[in-house]
Protein backbone atom coordinates (compact mmCIF):
# COMPACT_ATOMS: atom_id res chain seq x y z
CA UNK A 1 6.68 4.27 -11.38
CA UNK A 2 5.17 6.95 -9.25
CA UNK A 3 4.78 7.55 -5.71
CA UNK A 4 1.57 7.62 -5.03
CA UNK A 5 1.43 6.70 -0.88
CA UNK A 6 1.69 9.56 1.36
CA UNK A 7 5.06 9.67 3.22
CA UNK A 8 5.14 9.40 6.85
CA UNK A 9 5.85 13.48 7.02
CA UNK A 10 2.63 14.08 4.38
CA UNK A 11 0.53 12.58 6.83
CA UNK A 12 2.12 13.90 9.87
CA UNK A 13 2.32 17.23 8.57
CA UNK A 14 -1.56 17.54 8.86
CA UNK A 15 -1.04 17.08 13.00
CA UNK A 16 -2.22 20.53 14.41
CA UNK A 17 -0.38 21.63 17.84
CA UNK A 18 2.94 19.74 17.73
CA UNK A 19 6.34 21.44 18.89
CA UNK A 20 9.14 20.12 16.31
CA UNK A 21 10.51 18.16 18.81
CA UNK A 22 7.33 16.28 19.28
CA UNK A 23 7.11 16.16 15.62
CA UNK A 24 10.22 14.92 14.71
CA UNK A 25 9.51 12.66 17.92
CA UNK A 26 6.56 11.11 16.02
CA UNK A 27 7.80 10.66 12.91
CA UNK A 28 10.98 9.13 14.12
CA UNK A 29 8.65 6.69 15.88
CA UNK A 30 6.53 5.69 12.95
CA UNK A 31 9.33 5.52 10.94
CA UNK A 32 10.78 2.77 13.24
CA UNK A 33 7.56 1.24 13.51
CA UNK A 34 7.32 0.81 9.38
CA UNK A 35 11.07 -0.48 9.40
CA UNK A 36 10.14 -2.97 11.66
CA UNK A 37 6.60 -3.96 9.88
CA UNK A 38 9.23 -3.96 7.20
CA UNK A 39 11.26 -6.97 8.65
CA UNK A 40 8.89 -8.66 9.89
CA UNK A 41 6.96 -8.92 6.21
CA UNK A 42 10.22 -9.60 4.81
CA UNK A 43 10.95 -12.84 6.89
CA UNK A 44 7.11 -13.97 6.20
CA UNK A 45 7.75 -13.41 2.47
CA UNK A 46 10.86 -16.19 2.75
CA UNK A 47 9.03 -18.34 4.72
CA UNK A 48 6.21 -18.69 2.17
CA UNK A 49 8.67 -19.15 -0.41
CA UNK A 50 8.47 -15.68 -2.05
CA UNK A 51 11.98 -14.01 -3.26
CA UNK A 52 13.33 -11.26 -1.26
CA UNK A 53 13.89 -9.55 -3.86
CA UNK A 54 10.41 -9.14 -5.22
CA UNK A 55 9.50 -8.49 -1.07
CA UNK A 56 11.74 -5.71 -1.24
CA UNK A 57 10.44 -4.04 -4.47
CA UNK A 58 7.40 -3.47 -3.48
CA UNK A 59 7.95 -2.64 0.09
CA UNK A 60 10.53 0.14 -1.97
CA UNK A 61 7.65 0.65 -4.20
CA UNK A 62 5.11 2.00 -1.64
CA UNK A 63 7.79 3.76 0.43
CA UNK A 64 7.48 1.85 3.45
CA UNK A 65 10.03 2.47 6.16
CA UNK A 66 12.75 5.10 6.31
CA UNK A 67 13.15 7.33 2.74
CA UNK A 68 15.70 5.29 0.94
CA UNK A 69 18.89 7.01 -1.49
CA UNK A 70 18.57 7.06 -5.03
CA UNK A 71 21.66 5.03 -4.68
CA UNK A 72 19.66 2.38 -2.35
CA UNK A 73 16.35 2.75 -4.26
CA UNK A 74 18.70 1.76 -7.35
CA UNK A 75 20.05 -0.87 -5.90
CA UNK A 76 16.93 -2.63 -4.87
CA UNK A 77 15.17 -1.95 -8.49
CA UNK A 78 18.56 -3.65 -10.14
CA UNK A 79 18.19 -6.53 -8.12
CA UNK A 80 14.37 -7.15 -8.68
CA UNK A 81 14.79 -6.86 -12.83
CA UNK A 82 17.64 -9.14 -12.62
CA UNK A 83 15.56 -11.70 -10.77
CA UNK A 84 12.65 -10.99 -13.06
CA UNK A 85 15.07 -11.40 -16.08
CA UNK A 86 16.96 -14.85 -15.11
CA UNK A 87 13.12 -15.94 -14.48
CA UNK A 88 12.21 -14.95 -17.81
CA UNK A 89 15.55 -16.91 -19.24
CA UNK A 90 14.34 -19.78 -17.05
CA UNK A 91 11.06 -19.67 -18.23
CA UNK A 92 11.94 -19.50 -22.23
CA UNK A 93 14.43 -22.55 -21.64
CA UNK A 94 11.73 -24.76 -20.08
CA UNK A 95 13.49 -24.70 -16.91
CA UNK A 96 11.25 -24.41 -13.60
């Protein structure tokens, strides 16, 4: 999978005029606005019925939020195959 959405810094980095506290002020503050776009999409995903784990995925996917680990980005890809895999089981055994 590539990464093909500009980070927050990518697109910040093309702000002319800003002191480094400003921006690491802005980015800070997008990046808390996109963690909690990132919640809030998450909680509409259960409510709808969809499986965190897939709402998680793809929110890891476009790189929404704070810049995850490798460790965390790991973790969230191991938990989406796994769910895509015991569907898959559950699908070949005529289960729902």
């Amino acid at each position: 999978m590539t990464d093909t959405n500009p980070t927050i810094n990518d697109v910040v980095r093309h702000v002319e005029g800003l002191t480094e506290e400003q921006y690491t002020h802005l980015v800070g503050a997008l990046i808390e606005r996109e963690e909690a776009l990132k919640e809030q999409l998450g909680m509409a995903g259960m409510q709808f019925g969809l499986f965190p784990q897939i709402v998680a995925e793809v929110l890891a996917e476009i790189g929404m939020g704070a810049p995850m680990t490798d460790e965390q980005r790991a973790f969230i890809r191991a938990q989406y195959v796994a769910l895509m895999e015991a569907i898959e089981r559950q699908q070949r055994s005529g289960g729902v």
